[in-house]
Protein backbone atom coordinates (compact mmCIF):
# COMPACT_ATOMS: atom_id res chain seq x y z
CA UNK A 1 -44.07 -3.21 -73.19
CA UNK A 2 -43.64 -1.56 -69.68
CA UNK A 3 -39.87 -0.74 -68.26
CA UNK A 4 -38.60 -3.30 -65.40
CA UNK A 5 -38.29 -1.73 -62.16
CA UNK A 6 -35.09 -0.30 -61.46
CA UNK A 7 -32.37 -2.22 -59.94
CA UNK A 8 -31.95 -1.43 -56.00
CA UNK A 9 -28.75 -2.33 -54.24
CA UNK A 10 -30.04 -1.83 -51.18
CA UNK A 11 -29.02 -4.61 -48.09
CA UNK A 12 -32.35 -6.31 -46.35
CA UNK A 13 -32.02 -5.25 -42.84
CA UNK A 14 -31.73 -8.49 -41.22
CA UNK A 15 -28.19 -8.74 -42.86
CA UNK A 16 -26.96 -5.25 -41.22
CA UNK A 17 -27.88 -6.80 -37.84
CA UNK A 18 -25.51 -9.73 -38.59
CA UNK A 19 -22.49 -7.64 -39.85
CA UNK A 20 -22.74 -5.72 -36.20
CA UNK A 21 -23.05 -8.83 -34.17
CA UNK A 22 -20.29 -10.15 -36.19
CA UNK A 23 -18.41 -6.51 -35.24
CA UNK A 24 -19.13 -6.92 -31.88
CA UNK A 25 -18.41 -10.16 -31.58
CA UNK A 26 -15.26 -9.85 -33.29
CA UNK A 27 -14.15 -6.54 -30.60
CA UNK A 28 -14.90 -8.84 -27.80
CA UNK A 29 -12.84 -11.45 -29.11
CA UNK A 30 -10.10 -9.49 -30.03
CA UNK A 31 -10.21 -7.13 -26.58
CA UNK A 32 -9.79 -10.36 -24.57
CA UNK A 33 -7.02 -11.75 -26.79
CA UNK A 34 -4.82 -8.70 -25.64
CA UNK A 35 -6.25 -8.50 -21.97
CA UNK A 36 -4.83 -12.67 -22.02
CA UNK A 37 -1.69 -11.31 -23.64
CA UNK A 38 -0.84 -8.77 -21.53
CA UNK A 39 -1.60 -11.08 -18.22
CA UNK A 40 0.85 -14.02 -20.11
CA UNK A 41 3.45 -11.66 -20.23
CA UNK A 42 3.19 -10.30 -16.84
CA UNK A 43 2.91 -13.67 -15.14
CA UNK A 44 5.84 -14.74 -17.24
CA UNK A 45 7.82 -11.56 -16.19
CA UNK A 46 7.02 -12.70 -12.70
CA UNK A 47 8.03 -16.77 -13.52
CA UNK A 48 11.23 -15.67 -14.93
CA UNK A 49 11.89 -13.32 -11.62
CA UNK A 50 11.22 -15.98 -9.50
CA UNK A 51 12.75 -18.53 -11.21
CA UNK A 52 15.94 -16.79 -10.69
CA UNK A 53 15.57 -15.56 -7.32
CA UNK A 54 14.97 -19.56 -6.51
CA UNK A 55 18.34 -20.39 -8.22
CA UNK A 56 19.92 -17.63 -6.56
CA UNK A 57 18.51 -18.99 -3.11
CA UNK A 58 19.49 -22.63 -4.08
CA UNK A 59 23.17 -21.57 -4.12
CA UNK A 60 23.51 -18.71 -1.21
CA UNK A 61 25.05 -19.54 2.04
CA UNK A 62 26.09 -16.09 3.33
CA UNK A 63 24.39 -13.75 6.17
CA UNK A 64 23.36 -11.36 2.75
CA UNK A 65 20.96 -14.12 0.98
CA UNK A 66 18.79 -14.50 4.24
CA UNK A 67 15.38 -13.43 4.45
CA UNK A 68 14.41 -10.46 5.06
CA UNK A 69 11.02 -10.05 6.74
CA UNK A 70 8.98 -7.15 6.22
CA UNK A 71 6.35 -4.98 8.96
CA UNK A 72 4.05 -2.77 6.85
CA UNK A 73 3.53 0.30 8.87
CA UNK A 74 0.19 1.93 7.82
CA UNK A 75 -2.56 4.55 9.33
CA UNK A 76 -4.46 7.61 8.38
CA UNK A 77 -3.25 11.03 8.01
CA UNK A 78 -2.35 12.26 11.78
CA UNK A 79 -2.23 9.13 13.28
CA UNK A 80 1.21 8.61 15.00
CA UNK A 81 3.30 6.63 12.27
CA UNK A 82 6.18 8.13 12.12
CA UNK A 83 6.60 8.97 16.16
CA UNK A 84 5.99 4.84 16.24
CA UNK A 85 8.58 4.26 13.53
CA UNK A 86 11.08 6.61 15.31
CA UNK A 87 10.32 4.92 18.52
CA UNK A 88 10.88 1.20 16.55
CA UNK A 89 14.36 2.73 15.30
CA UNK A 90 15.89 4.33 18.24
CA UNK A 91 14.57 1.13 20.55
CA UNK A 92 17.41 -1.84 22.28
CA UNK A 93 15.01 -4.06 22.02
CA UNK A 94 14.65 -5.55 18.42
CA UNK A 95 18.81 -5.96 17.57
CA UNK A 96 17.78 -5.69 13.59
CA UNK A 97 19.62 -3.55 11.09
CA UNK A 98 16.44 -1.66 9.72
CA UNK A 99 15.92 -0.33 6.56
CA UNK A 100 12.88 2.48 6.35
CA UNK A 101 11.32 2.49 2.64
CA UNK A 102 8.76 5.69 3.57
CA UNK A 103 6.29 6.93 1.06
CA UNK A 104 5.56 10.70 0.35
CA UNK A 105 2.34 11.80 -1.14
CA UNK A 106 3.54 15.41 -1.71
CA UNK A 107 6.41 16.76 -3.89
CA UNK A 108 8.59 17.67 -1.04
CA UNK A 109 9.37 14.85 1.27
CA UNK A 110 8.51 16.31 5.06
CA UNK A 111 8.23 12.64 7.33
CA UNK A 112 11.90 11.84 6.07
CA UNK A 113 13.48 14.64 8.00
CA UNK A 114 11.15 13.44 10.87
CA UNK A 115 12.80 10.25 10.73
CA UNK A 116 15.48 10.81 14.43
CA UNK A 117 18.31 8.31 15.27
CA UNK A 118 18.71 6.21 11.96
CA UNK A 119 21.39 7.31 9.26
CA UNK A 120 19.92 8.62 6.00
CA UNK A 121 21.32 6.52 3.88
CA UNK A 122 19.25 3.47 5.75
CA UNK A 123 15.59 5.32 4.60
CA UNK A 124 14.41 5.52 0.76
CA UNK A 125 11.86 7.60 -0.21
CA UNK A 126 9.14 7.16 -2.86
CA UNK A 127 7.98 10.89 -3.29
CA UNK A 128 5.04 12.55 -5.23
CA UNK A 129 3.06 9.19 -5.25
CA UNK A 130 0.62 7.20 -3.54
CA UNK A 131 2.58 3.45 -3.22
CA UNK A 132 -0.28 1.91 -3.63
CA UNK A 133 -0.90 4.28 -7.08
CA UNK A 134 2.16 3.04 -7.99
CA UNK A 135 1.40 -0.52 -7.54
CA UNK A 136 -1.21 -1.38 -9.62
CA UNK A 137 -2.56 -4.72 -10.14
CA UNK A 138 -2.66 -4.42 -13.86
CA UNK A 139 0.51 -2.69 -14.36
CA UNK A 140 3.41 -5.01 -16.16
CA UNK A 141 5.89 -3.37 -13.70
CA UNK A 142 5.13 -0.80 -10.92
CA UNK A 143 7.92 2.01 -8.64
CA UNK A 144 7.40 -0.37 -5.56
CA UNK A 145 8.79 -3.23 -7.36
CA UNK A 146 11.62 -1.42 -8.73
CA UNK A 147 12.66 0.06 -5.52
CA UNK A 148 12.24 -3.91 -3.73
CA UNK A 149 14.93 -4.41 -6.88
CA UNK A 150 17.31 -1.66 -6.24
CA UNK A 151 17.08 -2.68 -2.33
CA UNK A 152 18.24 -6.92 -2.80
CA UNK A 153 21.02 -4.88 -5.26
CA UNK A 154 22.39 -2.98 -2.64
CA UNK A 155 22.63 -5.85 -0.17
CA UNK A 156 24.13 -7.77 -2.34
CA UNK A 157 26.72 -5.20 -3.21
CA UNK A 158 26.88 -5.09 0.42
CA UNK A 159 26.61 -1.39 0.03
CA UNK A 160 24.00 -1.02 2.51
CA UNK A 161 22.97 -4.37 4.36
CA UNK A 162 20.16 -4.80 6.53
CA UNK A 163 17.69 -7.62 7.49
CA UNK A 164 14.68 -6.30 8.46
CA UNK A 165 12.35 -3.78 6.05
CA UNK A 166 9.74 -1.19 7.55
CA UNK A 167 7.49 0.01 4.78
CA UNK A 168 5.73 3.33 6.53
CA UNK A 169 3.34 4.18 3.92
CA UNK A 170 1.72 7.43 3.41
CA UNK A 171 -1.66 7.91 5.27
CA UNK A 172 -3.96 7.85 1.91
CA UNK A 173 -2.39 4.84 0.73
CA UNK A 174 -4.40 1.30 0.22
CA UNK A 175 -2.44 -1.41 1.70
CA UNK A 176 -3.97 -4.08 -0.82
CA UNK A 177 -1.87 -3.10 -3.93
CA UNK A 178 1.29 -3.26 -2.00
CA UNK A 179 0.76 -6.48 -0.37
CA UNK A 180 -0.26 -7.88 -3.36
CA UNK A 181 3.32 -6.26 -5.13
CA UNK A 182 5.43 -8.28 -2.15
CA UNK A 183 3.45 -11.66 -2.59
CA UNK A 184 3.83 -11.41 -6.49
CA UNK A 185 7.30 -11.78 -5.78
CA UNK A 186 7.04 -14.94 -4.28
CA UNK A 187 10.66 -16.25 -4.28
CA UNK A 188 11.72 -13.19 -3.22
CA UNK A 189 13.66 -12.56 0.01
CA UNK A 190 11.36 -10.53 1.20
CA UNK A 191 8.57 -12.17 3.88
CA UNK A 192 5.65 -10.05 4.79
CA UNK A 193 5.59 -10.06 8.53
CA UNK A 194 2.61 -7.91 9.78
CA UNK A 195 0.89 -5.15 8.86
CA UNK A 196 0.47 -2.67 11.69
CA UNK A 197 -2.37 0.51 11.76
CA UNK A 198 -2.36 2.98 13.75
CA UNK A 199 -5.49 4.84 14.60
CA UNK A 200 -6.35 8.04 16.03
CA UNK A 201 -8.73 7.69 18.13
CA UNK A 202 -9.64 11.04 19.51
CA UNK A 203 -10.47 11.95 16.16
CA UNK A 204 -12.36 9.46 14.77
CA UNK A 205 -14.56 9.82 18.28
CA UNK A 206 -15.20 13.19 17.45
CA UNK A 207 -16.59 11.60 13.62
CA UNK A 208 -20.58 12.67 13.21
CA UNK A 209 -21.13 9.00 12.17
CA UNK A 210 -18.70 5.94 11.36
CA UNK A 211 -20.02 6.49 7.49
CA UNK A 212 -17.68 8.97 7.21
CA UNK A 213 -14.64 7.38 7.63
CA UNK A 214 -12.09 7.75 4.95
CA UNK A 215 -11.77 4.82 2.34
CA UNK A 216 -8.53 4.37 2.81
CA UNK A 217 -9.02 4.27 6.80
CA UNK A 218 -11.52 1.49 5.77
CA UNK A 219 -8.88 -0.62 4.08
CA UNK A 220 -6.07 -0.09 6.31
CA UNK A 221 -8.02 -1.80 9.19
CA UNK A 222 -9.24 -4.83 6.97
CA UNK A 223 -5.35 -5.61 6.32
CA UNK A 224 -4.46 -5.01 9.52
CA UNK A 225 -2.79 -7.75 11.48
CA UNK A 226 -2.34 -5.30 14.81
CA UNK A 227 -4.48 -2.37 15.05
CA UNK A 228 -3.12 0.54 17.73
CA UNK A 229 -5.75 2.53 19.11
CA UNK A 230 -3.26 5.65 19.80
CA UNK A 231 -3.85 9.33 21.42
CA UNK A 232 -5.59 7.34 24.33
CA UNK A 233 -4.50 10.33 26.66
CA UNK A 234 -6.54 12.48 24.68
CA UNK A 235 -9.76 10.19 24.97
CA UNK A 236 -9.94 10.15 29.22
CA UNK A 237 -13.00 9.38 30.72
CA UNK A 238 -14.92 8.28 27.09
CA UNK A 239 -14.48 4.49 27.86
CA UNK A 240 -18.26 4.03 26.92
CA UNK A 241 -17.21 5.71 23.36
CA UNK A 242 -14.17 3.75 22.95
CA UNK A 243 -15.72 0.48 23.61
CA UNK A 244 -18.15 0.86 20.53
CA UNK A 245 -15.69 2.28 18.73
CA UNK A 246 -13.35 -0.65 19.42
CA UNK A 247 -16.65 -2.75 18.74
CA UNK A 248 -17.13 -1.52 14.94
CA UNK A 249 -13.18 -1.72 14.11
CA UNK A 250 -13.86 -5.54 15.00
CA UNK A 251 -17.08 -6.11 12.97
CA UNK A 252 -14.22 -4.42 9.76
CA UNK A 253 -11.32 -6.83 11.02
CA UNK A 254 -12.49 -9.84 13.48
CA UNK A 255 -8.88 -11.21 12.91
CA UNK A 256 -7.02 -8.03 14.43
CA UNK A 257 -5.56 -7.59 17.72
CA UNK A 258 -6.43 -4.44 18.88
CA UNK A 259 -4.56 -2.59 21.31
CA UNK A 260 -4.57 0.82 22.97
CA UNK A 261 -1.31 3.23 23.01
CA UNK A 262 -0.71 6.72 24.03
CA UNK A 263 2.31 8.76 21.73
CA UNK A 264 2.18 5.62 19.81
CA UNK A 265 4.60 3.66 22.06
CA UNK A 266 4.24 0.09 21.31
CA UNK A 267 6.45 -2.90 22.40
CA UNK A 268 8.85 -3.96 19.97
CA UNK A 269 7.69 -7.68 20.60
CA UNK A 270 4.35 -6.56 18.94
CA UNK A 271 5.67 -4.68 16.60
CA UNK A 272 8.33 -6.77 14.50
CA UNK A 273 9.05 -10.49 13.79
CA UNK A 274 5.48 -11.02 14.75
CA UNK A 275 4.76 -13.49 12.08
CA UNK A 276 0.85 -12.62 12.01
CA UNK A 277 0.32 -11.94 8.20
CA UNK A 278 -1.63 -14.24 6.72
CA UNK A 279 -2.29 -14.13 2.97
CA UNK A 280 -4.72 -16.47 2.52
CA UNK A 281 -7.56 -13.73 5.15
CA UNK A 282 -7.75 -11.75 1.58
CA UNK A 283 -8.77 -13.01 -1.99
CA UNK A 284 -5.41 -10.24 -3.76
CA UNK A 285 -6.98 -11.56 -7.27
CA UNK A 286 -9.75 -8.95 -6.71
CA UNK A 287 -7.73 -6.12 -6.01
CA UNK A 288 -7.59 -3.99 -9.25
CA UNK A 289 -6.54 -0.83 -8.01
CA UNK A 290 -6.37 1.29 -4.76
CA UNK A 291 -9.42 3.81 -4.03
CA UNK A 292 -9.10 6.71 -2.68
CA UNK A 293 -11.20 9.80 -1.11
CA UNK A 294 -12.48 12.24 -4.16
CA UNK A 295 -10.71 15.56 -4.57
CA UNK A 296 -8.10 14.43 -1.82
CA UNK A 297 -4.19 16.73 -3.79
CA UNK A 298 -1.40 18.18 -2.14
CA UNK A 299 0.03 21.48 -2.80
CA UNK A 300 4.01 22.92 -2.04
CA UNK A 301 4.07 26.34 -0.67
CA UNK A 302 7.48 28.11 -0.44
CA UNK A 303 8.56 30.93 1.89
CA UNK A 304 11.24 32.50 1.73
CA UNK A 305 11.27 34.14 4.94
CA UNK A 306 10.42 32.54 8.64
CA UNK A 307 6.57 32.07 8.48
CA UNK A 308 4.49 32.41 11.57
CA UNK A 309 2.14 28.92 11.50
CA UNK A 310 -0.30 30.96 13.48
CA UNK A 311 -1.54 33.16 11.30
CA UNK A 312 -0.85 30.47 8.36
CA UNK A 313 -2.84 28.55 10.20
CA UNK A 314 -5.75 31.66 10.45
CA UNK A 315 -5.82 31.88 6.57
CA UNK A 316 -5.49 28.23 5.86
């Protein structure tokens, strides 16, 4: 009588395939579950904020609860934002109590002390940051947010009042994420008025080709609602340049006014309580997160003795 074949506990193959669709399935599954979760909680985060803001604006009557409309200020690096923004501050023309929320890229804040002919405690600075890095679409709360908080606090406490907000961002920054931040808030007293970008123009003429403009030059124009065309005194006699040049900015933004400055000196008129923004130019729901230009960091260098920029400026 011959032995039976040993038992085998080996699993047929077409069973192995099911147990990792079943895995994969099962990942997917459970990966969206907690993507949903997280966006039920934010929105509700958001609902509950506005829900009380709404309440709050049912029963205000004073100056205080009013609302407070808002001029993004945005450009790349060099462009003129802060000479604008001092200009905007120290100007007759506008009669608003102005609070400056300026961003700082580096460690060391440098455009605050720029800042002429406005008290410091009406200017708050987000330092060591990108705003729009610390805005992000996905994030359950965010620094801008927080510091939008901290500023509807202090009018209320009537520590600091003011009614009109000028966010100057810093010159890498996306304006997308930080758009998107104010319109979350949609009860909110704060009212996006405009978004203004300044460009320089005498540098971007002396670009090799328009390809390599600097993402984040890219996006400021598209949110633009007024777009300066600044350093004009620097571009004499290249009409024929600035013409195509003022030509491509409109094929990026066909909505933008475009306008041409020199030591970014603006009218006030164009400048605040413009009423131009218009959410519903951009589709916010696809902005994720802010890009920026690879290998773009900041570094602090301390001296302690007087340092002479030109032959800082030799090694640099």
């Amino acid at each position: 009588m011959s032995p039976k074949p040993p038992l085998t506990s080996t699993t047929p193959q077409w069973q192995l395939y099911l147990y990792a669709v079943i895995f994969l399935v099962l990942s997917v599954v459970l990966s969206n579950v907690i993507a949903w979760f997280k966006q039920f909680r934010q929105e509700a985060r958001i609902a509950q904020k506005t829900t009380t803001l709404t309440q709050d604006a049912a029963v205000a009557t004073s100056p205080t609860k009013a609302v407070i409309p808002v001029t993004i200020l945005t450009g790349f690096l060099g462009s003129g934002k802060t000479t604008l923004l001092n200009s905007i501050l120290s100007s007759p023309d506008h009669g608003f109590k102005i609070m400056v929320l300026e961003n700082e890229l580096g460690a060391v804040s440098i455009d605050h002390d720029l800042i002429a002919n406005h008290p410091r405690e009406g200017v708050v600075v987000m330092q060591n940051g990108c705003m729009c890095c610390s805005a992000p679409a996905t994030a359950t709360t965010n620094e801008l947010e927080r510091i939008l908080d901290q500023l509807l606090e202090m009018q209320a406490a009537a520590t600091d009042s003011f009614d009109y907000l000028i966010v100057e961002t810093t010159g890498v920054a996306d304006p997308g994420p930080i758009l998107k931040t104010f319109l979350e808030l949609r009860a909110s007293r704060f009212r996006l008025d405009g978004v203004v970008a300044l460009v320089d123009t005498s540098s971007l003429l002396k670009m090799d080709s328009q390809q390599h403009w600097p993402v984040e030059m890219h996006s400021q124009l598209v949110y633009a609602d007024l777009i300066a065309l600044n350093k004009m005194d620097l571009v004499d006699g290249k009409d024929i340049e600035v013409d195509k040049l003022k030509a491509h900015i409109r094929t990026i933004n066909p909505d933008a006014t475009v306008v041409e400055c020199r030591h970014s000196r603006l009218p006030i008129a164009d400048l605040l309580h413009i009423r131009t923004f218009d959410a519903s130019r951009f589709d916010f729901d696809a902005v994720v997160e802010s890009k920026h230009t690879k290998d773009l960091d900041t570094v602090v260098l301390s001296a302690i003795t007087p340092l002479d920029l030109g032959a800082f400026g030799h090694w640099y």
